[in-house]
N, C-alpha and C. Protein backbone atom coordinates (compact mmCIF):
# COMPACT_ATOMS: atom_id res chain seq x y z
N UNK A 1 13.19 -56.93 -43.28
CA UNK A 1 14.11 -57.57 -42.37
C UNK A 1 14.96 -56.49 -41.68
N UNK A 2 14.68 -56.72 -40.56
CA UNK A 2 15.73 -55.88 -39.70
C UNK A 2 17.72 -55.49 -39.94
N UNK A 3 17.65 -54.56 -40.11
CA UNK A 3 19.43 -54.79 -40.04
C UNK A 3 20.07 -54.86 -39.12
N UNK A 4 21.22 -55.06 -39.03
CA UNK A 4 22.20 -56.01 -38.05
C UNK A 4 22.09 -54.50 -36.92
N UNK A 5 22.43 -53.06 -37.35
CA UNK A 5 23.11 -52.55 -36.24
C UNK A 5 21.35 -52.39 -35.61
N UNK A 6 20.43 -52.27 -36.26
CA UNK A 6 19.17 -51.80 -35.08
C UNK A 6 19.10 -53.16 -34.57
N UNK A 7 19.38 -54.38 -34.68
CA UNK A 7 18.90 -55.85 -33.78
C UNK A 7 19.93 -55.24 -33.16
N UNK A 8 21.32 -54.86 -32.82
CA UNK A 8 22.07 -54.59 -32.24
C UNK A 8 21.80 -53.85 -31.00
N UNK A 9 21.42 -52.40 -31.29
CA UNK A 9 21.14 -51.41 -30.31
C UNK A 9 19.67 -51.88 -29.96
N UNK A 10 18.66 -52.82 -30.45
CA UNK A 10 17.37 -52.87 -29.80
C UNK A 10 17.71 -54.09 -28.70
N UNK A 11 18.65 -54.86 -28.95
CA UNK A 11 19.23 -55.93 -28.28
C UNK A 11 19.49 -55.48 -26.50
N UNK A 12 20.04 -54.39 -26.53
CA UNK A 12 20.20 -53.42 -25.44
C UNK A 12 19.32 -53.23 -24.39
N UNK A 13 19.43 -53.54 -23.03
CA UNK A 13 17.92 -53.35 -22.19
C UNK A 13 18.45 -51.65 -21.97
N UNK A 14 19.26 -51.34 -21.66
CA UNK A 14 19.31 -49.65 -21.27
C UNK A 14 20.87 -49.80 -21.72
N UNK A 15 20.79 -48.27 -22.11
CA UNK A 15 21.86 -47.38 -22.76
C UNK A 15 22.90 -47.20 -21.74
N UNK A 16 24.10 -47.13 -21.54
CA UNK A 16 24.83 -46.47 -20.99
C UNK A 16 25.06 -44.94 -20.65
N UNK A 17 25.79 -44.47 -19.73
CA UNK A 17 25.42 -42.95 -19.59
C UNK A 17 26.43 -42.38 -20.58
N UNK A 18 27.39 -42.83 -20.87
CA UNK A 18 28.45 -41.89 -21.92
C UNK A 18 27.23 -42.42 -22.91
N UNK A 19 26.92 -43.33 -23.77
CA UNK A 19 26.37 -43.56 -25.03
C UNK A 19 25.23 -42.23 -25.07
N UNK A 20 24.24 -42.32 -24.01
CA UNK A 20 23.06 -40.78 -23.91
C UNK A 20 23.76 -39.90 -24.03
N UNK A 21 24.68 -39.65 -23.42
CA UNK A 21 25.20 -38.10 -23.41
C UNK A 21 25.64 -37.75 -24.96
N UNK A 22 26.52 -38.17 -25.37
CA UNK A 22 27.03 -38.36 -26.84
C UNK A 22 26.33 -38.06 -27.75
N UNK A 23 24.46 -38.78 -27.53
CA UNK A 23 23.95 -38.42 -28.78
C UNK A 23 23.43 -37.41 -28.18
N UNK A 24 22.59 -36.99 -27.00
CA UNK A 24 22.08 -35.63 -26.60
C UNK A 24 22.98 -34.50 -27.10
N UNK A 25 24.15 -34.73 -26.06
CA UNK A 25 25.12 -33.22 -26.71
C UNK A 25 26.52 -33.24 -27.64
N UNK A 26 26.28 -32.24 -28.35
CA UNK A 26 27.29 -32.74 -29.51
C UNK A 26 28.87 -31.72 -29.17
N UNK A 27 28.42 -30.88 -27.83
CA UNK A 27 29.32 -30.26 -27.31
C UNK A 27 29.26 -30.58 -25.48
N UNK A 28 30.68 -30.53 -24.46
CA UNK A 28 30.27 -30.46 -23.80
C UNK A 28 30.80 -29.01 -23.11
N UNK A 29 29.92 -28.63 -21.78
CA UNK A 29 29.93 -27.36 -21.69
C UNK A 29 32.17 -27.06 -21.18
N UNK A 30 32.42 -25.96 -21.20
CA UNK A 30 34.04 -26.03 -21.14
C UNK A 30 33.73 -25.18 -19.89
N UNK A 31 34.41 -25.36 -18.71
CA UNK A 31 34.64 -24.79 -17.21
C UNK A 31 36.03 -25.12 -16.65
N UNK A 32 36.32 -24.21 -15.86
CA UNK A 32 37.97 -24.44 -14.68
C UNK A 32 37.18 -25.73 -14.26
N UNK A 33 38.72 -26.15 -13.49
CA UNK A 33 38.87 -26.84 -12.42
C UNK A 33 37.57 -26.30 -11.26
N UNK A 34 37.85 -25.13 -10.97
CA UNK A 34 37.49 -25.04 -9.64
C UNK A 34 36.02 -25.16 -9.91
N UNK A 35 35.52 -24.50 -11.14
CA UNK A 35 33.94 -24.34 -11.39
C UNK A 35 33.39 -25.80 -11.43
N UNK A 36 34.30 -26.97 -11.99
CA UNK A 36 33.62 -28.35 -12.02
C UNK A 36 33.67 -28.98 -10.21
N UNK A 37 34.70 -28.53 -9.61
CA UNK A 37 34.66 -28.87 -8.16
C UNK A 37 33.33 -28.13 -7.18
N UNK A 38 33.07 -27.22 -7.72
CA UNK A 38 31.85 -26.60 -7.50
C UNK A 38 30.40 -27.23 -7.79
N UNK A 39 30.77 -27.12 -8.54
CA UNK A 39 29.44 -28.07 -9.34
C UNK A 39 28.89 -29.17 -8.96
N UNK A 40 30.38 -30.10 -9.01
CA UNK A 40 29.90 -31.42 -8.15
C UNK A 40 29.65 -31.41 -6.83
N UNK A 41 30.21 -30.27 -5.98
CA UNK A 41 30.00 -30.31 -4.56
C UNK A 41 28.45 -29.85 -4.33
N UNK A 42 28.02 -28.81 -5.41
CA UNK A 42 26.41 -28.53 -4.93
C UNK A 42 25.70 -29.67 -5.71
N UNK A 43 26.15 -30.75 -6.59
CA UNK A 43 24.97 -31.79 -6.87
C UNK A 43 24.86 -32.69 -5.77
N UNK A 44 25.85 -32.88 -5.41
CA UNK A 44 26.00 -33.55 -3.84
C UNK A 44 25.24 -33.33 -2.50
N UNK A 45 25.33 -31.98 -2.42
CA UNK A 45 24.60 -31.21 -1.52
C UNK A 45 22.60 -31.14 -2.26
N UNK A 46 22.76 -31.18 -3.04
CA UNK A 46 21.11 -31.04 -3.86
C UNK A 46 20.70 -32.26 -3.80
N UNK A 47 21.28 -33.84 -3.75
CA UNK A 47 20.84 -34.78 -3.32
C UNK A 47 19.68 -35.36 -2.32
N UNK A 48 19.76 -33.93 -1.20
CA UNK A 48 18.54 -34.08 -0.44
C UNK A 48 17.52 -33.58 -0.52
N UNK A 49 17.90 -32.59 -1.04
CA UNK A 49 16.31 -31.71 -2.00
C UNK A 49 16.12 -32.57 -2.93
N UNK A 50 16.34 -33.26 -3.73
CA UNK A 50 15.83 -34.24 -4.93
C UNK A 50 14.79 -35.71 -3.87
N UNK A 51 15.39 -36.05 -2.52
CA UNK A 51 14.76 -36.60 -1.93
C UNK A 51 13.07 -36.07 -1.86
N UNK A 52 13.30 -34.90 -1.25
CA UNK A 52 11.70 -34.40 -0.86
C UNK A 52 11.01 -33.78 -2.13
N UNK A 53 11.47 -33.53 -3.37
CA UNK A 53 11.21 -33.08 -4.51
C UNK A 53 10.56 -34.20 -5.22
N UNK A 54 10.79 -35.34 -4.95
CA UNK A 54 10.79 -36.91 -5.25
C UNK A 54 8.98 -37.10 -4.67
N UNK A 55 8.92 -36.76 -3.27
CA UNK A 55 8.26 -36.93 -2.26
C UNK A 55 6.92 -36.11 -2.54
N UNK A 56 7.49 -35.28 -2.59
CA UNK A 56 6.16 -34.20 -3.17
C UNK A 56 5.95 -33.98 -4.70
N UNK A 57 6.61 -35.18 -5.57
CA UNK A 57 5.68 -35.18 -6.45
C UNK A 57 6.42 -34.13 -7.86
N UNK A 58 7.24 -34.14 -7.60
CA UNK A 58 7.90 -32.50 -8.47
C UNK A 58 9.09 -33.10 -9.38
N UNK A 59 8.51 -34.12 -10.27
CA UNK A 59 9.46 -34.51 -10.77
C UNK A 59 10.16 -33.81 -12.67
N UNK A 60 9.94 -32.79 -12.48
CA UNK A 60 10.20 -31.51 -13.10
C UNK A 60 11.81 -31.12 -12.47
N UNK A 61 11.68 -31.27 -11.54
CA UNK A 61 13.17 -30.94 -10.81
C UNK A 61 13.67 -31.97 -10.36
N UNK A 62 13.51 -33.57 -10.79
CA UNK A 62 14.23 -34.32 -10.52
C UNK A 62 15.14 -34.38 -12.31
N UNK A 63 13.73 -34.04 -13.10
CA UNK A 63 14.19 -34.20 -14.22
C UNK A 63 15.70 -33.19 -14.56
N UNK A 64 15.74 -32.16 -14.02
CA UNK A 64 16.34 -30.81 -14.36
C UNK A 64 18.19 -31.57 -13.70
N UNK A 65 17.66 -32.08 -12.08
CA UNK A 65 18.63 -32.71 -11.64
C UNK A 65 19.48 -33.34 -12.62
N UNK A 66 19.09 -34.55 -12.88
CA UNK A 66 19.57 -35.39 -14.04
C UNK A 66 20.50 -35.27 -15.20
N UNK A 67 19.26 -34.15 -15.63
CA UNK A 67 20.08 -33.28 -16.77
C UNK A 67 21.42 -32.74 -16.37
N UNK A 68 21.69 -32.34 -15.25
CA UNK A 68 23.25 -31.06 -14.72
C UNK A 68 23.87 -32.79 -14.47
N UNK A 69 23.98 -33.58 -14.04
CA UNK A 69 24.26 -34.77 -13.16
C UNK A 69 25.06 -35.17 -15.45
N UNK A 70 24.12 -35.66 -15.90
CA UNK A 70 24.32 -35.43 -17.22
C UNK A 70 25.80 -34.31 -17.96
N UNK A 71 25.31 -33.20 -17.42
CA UNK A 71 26.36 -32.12 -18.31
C UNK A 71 27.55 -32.36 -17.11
N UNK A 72 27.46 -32.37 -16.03
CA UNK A 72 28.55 -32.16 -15.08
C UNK A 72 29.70 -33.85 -15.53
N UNK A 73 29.01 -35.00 -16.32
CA UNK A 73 29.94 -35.93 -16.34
C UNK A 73 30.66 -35.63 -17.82
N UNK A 74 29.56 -35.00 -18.61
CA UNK A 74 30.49 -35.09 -19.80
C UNK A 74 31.51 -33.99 -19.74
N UNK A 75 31.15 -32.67 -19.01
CA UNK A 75 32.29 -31.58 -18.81
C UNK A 75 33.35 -31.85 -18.08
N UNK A 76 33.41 -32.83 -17.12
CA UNK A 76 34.33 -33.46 -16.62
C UNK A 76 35.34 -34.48 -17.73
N UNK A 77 34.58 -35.48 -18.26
CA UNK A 77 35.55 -35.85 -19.52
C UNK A 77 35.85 -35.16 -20.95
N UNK A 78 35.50 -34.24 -20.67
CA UNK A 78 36.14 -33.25 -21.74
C UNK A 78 37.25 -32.40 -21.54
N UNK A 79 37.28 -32.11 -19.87
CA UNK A 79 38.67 -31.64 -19.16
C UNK A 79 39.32 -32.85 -18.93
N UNK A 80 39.56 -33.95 -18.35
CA UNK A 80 40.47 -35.06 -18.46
C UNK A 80 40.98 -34.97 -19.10
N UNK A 81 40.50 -34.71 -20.87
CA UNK A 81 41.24 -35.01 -22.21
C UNK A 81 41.98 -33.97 -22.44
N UNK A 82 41.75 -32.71 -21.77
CA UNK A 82 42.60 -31.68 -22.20
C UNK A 82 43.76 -31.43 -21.06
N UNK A 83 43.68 -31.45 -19.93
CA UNK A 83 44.39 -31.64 -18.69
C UNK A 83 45.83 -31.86 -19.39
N UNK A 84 46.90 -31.38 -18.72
CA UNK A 84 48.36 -31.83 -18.74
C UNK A 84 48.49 -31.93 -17.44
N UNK A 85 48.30 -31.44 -16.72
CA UNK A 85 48.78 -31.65 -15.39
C UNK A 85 48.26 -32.74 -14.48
N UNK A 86 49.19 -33.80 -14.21
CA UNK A 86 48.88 -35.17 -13.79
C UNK A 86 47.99 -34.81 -12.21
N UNK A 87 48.47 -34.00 -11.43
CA UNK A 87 47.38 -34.21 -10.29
C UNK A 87 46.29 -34.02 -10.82
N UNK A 88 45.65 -32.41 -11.17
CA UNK A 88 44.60 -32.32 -11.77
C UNK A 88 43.64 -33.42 -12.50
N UNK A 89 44.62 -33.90 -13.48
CA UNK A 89 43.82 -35.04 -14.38
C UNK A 89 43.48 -35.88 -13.42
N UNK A 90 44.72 -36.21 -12.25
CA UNK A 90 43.87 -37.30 -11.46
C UNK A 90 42.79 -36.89 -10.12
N UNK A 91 42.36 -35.98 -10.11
CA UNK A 91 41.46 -34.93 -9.46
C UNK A 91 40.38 -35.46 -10.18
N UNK A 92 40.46 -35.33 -11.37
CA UNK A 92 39.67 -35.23 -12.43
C UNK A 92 38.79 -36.76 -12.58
N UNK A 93 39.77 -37.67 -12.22
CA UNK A 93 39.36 -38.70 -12.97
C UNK A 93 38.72 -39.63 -11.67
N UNK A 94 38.84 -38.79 -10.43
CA UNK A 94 38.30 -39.20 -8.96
C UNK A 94 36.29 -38.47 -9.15
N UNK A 95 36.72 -36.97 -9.44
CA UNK A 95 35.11 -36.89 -9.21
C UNK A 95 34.40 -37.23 -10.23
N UNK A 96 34.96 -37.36 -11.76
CA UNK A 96 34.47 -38.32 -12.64
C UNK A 96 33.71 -39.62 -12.53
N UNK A 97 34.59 -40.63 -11.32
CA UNK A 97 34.66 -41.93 -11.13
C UNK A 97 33.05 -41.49 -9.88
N UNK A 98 33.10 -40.64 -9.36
CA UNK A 98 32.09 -40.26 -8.03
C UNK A 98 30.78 -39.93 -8.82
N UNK A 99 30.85 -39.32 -10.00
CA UNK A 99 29.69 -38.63 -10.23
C UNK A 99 28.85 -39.34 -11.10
N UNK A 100 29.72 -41.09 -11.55
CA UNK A 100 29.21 -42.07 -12.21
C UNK A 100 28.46 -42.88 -11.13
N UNK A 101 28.62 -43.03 -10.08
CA UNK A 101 28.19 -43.31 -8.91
C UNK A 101 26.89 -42.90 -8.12
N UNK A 102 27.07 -41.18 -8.77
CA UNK A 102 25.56 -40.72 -7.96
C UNK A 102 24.52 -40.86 -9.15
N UNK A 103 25.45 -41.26 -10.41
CA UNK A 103 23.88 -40.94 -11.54
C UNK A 103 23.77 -42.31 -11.11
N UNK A 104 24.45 -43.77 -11.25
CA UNK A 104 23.57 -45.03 -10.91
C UNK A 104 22.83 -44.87 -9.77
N UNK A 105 23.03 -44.25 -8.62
CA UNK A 105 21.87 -43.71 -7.84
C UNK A 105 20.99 -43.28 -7.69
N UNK A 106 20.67 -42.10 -8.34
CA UNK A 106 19.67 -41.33 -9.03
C UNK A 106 18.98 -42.10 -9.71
N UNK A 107 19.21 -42.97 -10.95
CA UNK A 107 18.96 -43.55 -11.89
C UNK A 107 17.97 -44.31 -11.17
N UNK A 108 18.98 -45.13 -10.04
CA UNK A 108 17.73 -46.23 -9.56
C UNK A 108 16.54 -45.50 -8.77
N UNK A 109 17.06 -44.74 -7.83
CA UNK A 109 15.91 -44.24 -6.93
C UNK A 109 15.27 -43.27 -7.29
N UNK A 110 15.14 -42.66 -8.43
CA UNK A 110 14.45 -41.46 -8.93
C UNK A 110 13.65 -41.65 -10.43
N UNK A 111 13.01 -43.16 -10.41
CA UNK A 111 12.65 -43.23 -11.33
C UNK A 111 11.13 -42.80 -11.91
């Protein structure tokens, strides 16, 4: 007989993105401010190369995408939590809120 928590988690049609990340990494990577504003600005910009990467078949580098799209949300809530400084945190909690946005995007169209 099945136990309660696997009917639980098999109950589940798909995982959430904090729940994956959590069990994948048991650390997340630590960067400035400016290096995570970086980061997100070239996944943004790499959005259209993942189009034609998509296109031609190269889904080796959609996969790779994913993965940074992945580390770039949990390194972002790992600075939130440490943040004192209220703009920052709320800097923080804007490209956070954006970069949950491009993985449901990705997610759907890059399957």
């Amino acid at each position: 007989m099945p136990s309660k928590s696997r009917k639980m988690s098999s109950s589940k049609k798909s995982k959430t993105m904090k729940t994956s990340i959590k069990e994948k990494y048991a650390e997340c990577p630590d960067a400035t401010c400016a290096w995570l504003q970086h980061w997100f600005k070239h996944l943004h910009e790499e959005l259209g190369w993942m189009v034609l990467a998509k296109d031609y078949g190269m889904m080796d580098k959609i996969a790779t995408y994913k993965h940074s799209i992945q580390r770039l949300e949990c390194a972002l809530r790992a600075k939130m939590n440490r943040v004192k400084d209220h703009d920052k945190k709320e800097d923080l909690k804007i490209m956070h809120h954006n970069i949950l946005i491009l993985w449901e995007h990705v997610q759907k169209d890059f399957v």
